[in-house]
Protein backbone atom coordinates (compact mmCIF):
# COMPACT_ATOMS: atom_id res chain seq x y z
CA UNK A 1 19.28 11.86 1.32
CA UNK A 2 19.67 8.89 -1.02
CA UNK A 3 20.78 9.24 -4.52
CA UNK A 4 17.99 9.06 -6.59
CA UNK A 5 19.47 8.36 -10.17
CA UNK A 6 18.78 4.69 -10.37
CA UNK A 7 14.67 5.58 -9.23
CA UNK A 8 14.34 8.19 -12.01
CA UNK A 9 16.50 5.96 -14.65
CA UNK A 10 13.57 4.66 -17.24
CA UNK A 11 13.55 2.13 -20.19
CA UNK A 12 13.68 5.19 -22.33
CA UNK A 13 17.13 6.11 -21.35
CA UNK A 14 18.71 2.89 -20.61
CA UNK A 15 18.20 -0.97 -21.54
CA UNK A 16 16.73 -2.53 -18.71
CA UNK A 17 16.21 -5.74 -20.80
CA UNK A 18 19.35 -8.35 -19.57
CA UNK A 19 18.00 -7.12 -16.11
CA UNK A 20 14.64 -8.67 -16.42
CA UNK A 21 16.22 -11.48 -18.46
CA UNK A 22 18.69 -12.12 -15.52
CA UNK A 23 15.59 -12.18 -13.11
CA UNK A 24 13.89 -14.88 -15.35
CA UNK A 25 11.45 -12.85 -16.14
CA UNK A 26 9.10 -13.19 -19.46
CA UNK A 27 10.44 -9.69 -21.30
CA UNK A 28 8.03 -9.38 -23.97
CA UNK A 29 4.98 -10.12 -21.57
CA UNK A 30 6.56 -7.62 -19.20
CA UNK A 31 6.47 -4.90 -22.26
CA UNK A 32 3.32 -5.47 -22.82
CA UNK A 33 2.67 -5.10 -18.62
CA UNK A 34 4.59 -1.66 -18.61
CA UNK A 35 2.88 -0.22 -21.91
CA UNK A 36 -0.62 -0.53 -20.78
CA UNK A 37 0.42 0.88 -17.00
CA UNK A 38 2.15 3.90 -18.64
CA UNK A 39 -0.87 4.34 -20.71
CA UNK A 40 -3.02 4.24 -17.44
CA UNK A 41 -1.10 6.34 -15.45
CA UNK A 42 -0.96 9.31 -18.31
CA UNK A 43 -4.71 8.96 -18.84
CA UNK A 44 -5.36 9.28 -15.32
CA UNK A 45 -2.70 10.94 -13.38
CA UNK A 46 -1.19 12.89 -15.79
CA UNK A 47 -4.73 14.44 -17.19
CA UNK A 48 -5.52 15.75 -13.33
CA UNK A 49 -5.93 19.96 -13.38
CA UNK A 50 -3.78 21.98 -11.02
CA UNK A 51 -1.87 18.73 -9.65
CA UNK A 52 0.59 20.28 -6.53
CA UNK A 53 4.24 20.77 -8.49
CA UNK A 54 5.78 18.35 -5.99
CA UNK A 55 4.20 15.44 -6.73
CA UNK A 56 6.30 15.57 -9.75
CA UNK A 57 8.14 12.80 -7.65
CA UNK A 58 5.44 10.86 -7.80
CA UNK A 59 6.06 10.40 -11.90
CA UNK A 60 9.47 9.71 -11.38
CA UNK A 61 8.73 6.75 -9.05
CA UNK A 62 5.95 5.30 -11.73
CA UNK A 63 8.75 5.95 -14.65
CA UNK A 64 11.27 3.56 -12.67
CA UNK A 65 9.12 1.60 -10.49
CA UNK A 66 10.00 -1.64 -12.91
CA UNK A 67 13.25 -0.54 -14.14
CA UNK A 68 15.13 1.90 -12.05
CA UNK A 69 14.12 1.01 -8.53
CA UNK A 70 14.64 -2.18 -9.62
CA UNK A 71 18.64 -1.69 -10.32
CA UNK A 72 18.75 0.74 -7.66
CA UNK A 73 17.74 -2.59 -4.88
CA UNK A 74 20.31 -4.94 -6.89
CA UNK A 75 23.01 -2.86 -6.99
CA UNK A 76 23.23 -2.15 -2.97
CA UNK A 77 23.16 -5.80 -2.91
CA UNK A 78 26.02 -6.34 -5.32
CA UNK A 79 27.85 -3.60 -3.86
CA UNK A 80 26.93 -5.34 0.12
CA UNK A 81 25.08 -1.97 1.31
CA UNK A 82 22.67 -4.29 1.58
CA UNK A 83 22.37 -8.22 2.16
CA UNK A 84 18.89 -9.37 0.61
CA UNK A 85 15.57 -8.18 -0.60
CA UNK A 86 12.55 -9.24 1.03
CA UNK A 87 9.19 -8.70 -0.49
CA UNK A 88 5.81 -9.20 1.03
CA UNK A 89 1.94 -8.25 0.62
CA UNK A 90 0.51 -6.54 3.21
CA UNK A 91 1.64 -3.85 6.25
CA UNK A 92 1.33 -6.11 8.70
CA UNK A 93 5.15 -7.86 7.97
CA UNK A 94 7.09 -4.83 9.65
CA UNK A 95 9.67 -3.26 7.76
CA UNK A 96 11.85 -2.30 10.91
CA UNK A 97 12.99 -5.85 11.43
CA UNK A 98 13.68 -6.11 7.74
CA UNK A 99 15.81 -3.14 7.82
CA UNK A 100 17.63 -3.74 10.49
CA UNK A 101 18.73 -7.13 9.04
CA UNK A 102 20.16 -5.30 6.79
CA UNK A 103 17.26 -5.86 4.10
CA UNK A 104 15.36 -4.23 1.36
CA UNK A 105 11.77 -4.51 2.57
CA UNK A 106 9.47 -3.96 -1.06
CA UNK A 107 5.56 -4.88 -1.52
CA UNK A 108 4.97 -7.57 -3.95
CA UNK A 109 2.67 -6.62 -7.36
CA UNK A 110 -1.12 -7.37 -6.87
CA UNK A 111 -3.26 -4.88 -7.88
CA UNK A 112 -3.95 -6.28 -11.53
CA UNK A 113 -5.15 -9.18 -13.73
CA UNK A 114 -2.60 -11.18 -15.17
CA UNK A 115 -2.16 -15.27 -16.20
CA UNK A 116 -5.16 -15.61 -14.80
CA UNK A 117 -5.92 -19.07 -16.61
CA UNK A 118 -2.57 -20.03 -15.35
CA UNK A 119 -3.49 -19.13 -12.10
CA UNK A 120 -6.46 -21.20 -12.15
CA UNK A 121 -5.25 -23.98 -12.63
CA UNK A 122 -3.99 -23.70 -9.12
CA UNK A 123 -6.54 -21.20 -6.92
CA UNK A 124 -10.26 -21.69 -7.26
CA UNK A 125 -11.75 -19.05 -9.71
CA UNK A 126 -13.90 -17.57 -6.71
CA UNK A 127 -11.02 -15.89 -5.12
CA UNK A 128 -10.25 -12.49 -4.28
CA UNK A 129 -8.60 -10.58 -7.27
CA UNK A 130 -5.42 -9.40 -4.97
CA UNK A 131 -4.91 -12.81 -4.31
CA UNK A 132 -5.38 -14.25 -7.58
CA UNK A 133 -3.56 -10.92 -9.33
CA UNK A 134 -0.17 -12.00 -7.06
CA UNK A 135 -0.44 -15.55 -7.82
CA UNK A 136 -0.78 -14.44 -11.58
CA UNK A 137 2.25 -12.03 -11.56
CA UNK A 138 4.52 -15.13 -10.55
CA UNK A 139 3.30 -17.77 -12.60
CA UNK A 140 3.47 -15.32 -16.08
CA UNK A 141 6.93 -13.94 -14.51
CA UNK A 142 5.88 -10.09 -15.06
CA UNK A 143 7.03 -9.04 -11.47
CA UNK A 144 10.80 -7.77 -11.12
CA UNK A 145 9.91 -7.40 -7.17
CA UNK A 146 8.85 -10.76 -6.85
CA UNK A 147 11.51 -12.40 -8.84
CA UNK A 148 14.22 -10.41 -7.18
CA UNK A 149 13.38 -11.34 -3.94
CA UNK A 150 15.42 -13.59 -1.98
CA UNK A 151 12.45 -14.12 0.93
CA UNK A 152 8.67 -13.57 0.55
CA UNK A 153 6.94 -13.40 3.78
CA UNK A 154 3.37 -13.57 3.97
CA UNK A 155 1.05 -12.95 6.47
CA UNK A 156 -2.17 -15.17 7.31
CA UNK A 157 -4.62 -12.23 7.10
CA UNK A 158 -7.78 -13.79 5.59
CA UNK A 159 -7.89 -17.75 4.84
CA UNK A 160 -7.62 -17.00 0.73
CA UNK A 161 -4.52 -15.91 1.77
CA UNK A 162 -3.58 -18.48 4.12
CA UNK A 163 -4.50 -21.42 1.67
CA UNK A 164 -2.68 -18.95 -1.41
CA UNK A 165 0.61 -19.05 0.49
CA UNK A 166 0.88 -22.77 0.45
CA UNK A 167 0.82 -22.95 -3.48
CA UNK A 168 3.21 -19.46 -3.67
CA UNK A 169 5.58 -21.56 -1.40
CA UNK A 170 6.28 -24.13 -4.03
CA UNK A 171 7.24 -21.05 -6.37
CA UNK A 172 9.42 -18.84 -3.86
CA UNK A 173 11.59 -18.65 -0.96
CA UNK A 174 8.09 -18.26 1.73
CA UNK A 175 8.01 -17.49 5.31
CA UNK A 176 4.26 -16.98 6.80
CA UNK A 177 3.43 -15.15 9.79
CA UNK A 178 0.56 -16.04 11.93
CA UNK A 179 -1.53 -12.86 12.42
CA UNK A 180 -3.72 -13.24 15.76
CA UNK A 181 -8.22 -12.96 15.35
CA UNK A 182 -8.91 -11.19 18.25
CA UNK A 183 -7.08 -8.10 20.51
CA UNK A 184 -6.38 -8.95 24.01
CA UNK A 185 -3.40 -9.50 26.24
CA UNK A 186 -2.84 -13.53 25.81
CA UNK A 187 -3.03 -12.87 21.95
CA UNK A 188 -0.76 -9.66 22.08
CA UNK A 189 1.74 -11.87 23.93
CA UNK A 190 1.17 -14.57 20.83
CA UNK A 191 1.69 -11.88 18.45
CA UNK A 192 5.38 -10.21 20.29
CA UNK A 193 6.54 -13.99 19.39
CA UNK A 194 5.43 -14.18 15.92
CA UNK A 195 7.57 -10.72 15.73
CA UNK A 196 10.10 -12.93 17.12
CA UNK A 197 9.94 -15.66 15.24
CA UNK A 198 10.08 -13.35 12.01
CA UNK A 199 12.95 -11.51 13.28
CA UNK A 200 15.18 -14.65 13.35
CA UNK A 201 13.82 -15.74 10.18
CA UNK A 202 15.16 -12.71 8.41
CA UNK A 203 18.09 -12.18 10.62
CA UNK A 204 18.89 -16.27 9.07
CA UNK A 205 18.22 -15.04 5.51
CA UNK A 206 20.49 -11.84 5.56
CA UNK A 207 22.84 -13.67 7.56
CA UNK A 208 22.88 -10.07 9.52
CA UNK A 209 22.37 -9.90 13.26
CA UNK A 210 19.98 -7.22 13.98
CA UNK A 211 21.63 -4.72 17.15
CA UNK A 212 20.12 -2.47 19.11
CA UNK A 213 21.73 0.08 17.01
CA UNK A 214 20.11 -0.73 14.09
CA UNK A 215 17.05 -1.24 15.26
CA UNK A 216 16.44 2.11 16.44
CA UNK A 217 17.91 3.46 13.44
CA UNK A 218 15.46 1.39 11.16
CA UNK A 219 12.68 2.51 13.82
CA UNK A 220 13.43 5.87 13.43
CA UNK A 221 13.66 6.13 9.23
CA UNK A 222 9.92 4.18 9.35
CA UNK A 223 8.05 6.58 11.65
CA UNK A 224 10.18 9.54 9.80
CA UNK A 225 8.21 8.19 6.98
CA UNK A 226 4.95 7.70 8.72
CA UNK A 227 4.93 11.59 10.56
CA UNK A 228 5.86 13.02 6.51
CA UNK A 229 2.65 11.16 5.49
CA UNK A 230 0.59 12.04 8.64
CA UNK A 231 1.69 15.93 7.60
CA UNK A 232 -0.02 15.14 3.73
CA UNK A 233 -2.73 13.88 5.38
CA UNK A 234 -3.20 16.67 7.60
CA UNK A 235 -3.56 19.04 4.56
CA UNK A 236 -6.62 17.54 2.91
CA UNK A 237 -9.23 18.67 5.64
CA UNK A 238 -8.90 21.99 3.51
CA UNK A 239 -11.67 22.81 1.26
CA UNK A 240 -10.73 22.80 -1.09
CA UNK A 241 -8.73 20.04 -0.80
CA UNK A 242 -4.53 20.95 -1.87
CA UNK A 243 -3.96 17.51 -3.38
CA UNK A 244 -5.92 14.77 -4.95
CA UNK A 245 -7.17 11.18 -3.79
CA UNK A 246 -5.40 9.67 -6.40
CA UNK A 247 -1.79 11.14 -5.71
CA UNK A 248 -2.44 10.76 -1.65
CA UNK A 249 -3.07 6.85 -3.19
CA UNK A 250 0.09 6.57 -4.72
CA UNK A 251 2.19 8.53 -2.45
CA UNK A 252 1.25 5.43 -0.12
CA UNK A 253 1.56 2.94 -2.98
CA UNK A 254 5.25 4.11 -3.24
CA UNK A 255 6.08 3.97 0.37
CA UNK A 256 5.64 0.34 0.26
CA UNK A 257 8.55 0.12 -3.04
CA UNK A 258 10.68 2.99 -2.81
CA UNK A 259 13.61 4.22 -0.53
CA UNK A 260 12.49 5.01 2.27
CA UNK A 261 14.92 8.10 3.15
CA UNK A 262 14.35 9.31 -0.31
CA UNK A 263 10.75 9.20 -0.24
CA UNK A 264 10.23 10.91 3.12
CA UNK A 265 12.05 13.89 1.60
CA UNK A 266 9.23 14.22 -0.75
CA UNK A 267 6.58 13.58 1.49
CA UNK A 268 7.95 16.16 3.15
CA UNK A 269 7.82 18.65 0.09
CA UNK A 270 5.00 17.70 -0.47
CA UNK A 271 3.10 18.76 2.68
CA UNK A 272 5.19 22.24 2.46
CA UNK A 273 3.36 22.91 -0.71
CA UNK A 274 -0.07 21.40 0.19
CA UNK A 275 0.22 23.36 3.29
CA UNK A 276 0.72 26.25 1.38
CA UNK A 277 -1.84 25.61 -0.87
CA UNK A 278 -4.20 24.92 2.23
CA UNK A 279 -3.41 28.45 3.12
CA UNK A 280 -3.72 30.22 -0.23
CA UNK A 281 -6.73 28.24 -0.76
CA UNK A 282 -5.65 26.40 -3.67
CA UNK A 283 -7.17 23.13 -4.28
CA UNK A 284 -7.43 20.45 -7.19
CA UNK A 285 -10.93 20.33 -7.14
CA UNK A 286 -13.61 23.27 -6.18
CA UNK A 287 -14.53 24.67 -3.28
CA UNK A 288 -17.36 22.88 -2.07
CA UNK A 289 -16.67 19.41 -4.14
CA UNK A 290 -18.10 16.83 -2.74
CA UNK A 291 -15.74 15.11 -0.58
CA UNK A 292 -15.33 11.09 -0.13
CA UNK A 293 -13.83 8.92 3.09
CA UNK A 294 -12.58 5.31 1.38
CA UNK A 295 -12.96 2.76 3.16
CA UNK A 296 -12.27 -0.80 2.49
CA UNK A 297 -9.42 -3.07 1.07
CA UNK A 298 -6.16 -1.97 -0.29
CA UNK A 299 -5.33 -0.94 -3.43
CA UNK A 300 -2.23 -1.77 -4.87
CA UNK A 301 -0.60 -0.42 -8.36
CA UNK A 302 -2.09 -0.24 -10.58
CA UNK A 303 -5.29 -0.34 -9.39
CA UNK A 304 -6.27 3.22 -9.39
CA UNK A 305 -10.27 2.45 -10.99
CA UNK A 306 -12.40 3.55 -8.19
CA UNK A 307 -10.44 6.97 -7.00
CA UNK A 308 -10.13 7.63 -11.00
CA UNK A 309 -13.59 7.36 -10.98
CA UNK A 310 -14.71 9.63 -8.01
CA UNK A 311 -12.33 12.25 -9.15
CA UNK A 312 -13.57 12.53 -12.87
CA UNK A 313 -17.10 12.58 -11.59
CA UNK A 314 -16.36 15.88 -9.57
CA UNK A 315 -15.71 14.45 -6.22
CA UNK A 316 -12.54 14.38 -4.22
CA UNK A 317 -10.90 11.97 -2.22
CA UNK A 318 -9.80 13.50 1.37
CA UNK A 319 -8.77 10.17 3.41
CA UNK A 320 -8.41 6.56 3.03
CA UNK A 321 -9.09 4.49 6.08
CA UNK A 322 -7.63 1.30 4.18
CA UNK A 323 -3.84 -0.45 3.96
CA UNK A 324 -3.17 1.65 1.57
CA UNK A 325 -3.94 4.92 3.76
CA UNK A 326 -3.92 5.98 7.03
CA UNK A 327 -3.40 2.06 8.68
CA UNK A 328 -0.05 2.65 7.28
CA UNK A 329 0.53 6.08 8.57
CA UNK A 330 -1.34 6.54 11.62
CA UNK A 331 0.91 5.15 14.75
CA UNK A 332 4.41 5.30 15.18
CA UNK A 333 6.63 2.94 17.24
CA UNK A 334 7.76 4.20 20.57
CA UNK A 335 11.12 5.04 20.22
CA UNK A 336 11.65 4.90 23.44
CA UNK A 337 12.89 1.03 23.98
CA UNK A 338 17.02 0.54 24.24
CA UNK A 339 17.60 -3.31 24.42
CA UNK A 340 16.83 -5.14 21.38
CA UNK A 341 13.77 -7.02 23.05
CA UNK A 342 11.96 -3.09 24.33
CA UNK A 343 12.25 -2.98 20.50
CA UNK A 344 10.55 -5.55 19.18
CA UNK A 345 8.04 -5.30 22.01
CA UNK A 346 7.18 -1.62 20.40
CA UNK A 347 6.74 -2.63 17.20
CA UNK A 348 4.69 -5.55 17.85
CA UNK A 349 2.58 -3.47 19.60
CA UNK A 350 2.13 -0.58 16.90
CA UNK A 351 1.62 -3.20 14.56
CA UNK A 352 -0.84 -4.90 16.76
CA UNK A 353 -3.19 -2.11 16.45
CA UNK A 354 -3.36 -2.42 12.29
CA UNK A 355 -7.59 -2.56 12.32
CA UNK A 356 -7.12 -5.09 9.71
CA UNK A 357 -11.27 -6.55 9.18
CA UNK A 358 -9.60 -10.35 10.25
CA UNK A 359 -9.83 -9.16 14.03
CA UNK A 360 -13.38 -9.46 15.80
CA UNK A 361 -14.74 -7.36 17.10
CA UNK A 362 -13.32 -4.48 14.89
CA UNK A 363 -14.30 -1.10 17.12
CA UNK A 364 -11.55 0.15 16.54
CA UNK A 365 -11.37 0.10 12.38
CA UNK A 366 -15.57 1.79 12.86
CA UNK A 367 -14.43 3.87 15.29
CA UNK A 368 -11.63 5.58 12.81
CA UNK A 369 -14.14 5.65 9.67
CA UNK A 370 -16.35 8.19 12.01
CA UNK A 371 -13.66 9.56 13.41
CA UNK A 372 -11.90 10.73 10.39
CA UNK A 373 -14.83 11.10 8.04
CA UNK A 374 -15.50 14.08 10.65
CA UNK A 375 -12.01 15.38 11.35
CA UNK A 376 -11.63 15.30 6.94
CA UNK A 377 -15.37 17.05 6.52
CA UNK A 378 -15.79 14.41 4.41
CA UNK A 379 -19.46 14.80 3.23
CA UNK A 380 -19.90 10.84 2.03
CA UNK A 381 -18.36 7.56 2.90
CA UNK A 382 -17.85 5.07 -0.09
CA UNK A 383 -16.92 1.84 1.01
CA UNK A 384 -15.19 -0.90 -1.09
CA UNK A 385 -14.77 -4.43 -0.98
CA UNK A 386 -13.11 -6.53 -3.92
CA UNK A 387 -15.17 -9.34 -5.04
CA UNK A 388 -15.30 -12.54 -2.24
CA UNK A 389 -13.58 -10.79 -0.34
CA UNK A 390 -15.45 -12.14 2.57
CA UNK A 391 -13.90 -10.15 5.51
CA UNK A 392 -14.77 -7.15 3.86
CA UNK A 393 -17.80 -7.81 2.62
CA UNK A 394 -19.70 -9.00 6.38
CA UNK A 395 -18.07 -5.91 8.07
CA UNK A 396 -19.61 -3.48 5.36
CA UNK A 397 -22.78 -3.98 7.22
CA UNK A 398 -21.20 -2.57 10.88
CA UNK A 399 -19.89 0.02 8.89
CA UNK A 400 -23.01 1.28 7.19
CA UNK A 401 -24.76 1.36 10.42
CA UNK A 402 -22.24 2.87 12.29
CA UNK A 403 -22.16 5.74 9.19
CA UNK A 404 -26.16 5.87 9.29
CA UNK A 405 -25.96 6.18 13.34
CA UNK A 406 -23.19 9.32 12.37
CA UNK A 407 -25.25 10.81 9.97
CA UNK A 408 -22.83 10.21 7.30
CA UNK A 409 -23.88 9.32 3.70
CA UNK A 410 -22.92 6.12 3.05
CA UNK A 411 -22.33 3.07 -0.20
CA UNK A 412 -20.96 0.25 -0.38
CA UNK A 413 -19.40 -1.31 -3.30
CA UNK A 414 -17.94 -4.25 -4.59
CA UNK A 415 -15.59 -4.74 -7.91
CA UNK A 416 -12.70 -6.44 -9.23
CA UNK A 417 -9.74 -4.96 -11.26
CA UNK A 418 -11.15 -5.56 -14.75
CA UNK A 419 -13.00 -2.23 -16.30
CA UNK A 420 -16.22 -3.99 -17.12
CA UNK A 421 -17.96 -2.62 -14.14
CA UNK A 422 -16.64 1.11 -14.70
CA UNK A 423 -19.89 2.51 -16.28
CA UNK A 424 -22.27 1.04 -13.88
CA UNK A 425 -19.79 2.26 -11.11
CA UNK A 426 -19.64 5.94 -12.52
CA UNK A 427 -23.90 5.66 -13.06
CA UNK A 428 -23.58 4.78 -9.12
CA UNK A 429 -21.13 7.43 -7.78
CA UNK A 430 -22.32 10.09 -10.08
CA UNK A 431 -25.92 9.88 -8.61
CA UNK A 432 -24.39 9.38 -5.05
CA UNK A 433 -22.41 12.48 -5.25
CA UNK A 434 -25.38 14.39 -6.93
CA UNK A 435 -27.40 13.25 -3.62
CA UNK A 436 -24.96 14.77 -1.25
């Protein structure tokens, strides 16, 4: 397994200052960035009851997620372990090809306010807050994964995104991939180029020709990831429930920023203990809490409102059908392929089946609400949408009617990242849980 001292190395012990000054980045802004997310996390991770002693990890990848992880990435590439670092925003850029290049593949911060003002001056105020929160991490330089990135590659996965990419390609290295609207053979065959396409791209960034040896290897070390998480997941159709909503969130969260190797270890110890738990019937919440399917678009750190809500009002998360939940988890590559080309053919087609709410129809994304609202006992379905977020928003409607045609409880909601809306929101899910 990996080293880990770089991950768990915080500000506290060492001066990660000419770091972020060496990035570019705007230090005391960034202080102020990491104070208030420290602050969040305590008040809302730390302050959980009877949290599993494993995800202890979990704080350690928080503590360094700025600082430590940070060193850890540009210190393989000083050292050549590894050639470049190549950030990007959503699950469907796959991290296989980016490994096997010999990259670092890292999300990209979105999941908070910041420069907004700054930010429109270039994006129309009406946009979605992901968008306009990864727009606003570049332009007030507060993102050590986006300024340490030698390639951003972005995927067209909803037209805010799309038309966003054009203005983030005047401020960084960009590459876009074009993500096909509908699933069937002539577009699958579109897609297996795109995967292409993107492979050469990164193979001509890391100057690194990706083998069939490394392929597989990188293929391997992402579903060994993926079958750790599918384990968690597994776990939390115990009632009660071993672990909570919020750390299955940010176990995911992390698997998009840190090692890979290291962090399947502790997925791993993880599900021992959860399992355990299952079996002793140890939970983090009651028996008999209320327990919530979310559904809806991703959450990215530090945007932890919703499931902090839920929690605190007696409810407990036991799946996320989202980006940030079982999409990521769910389907491994065949490992099967041997030539370079089987390869890339696998992957395109695991990543092909992503229910991402750009493809129409979308069976498949209703189809694995019921499905695991049913195989979780989950006794409610809250679905989410971030505000104009239009994708979302239209297929909340299929999904309430598919959940009503279930017999599932079911709400909709729709925020932003700013806490204004956290009363009304609590008022909401407080009387929705109550009515369970």
């Amino acid at each position: 397994m990996s080293d880990n001292t770089n991950e768990t190395t915080t500000a506290a012990e060492y001066d990660f200052h000419p770091m972020w000054e060496s990035l570019g980045m705007d230090v005391p802004a960034h202080d102020m960035l990491l104070g208030a997310v420290g602050q969040m996390f305590g008040d809302v991770f730390l302050a959980q009851e009877n949290r599993p002693a494993s995800t202890d990890y979990l704080n350690q990848v928080v503590a360094g997620i700025h600082s430590g992880r940070i060193k850890e990435m540009l210190d393989k590439k000083a050292s050549g372990e590894a050639k470049k670092i190549v950030g990007s925003f959503c699950l469907y850029v796959p991290e296989e090809i980016v490994i096997a290049a010999g990259g670092i593949p890292v999300g990209l911060c979105s999941g908070a306010d910041w420069a907004t003002d700054k930010v429109e001056e270039h994006l129309p105020r009406a946009t979605c807050p992901l968008i306009k929160s990864f727009a606003g991490f570049k332009l007030g330089s507060v993102c050590p994964y986006i300024e340490s990135s030698d390639l951003v590659i972005g995927e067209n996965t909803c037209d805010g995104k799309k038309k966003a990419y054009e203005f983030m390609a005047t401020q960084v290295n960009m590459y876009t991939v074009d993500i096909p609207n509908v699933h069937n053979a002539q577009t699958l065959e579109l897609w297996k180029g795109e995967v292409r396409k993107l492979a050469e791209r990164v193979e001509q960034e890391t100057g690194q020709k990706i083998t069939a040896e490394s392929l597989k290897a990188a293929i391997k070390l992402a579903n060994d990831k993926r079958r750790a998480l599918q384990r968690l997941s597994a776990t939390r159709a115990a009632d009660p429930a071993p672990i909570s909503g919020l750390d299955s969130l940010l176990t995911v969260q992390a698997a998009f920023m840190d090692d890979a190797e290291r962090l399947t270890g502790a997925i791993n110890a993880m599900a021992d203990e959860c399992e355990q738990r299952a079996a002793d019937g140890v939970g983090v919440a009651p028996k008999g809490a209320k327990r919530i399917l979310y559904t809806g678009t991703p959450m990215a750190v530090p945007n932890w409102k919703l499931f902090n809500i839920i929690e605190k009002a007696g409810g407990v998360v036991v799946g996320e059908e989202a980006c940030t939940g079982s999409r990521y988890y769910k389907d491994l590559v065949d490992e099967s392929g041997e030539t370079v080309d089987e390869m890339l053919d696998a992957i395109a087609e695991r990543y092909f089946g992503i229910n991402c709410a750009i493809f129409t129809p979308n069976d498949g994304r209703i189809e694995d609400i019921v499905r695991m609202a049913r195989e979780l006992n989950a006794d409610g379905i809250i679905d989410c949408s971030l505000q104009f977020c239009t994708l979302y928003e239209m297929e909340s409607f299929t999904v309430e009617k598919a959940a009503e045609q279930a017999g599932i409880p079911f709400m909709h909601i729709t925020t932003d990242y700013a806490n204004e809306d956290a009363g009304q929101l609590t008022t909401r899910i407080e009387a929705f849980l109550e009515m369970l």
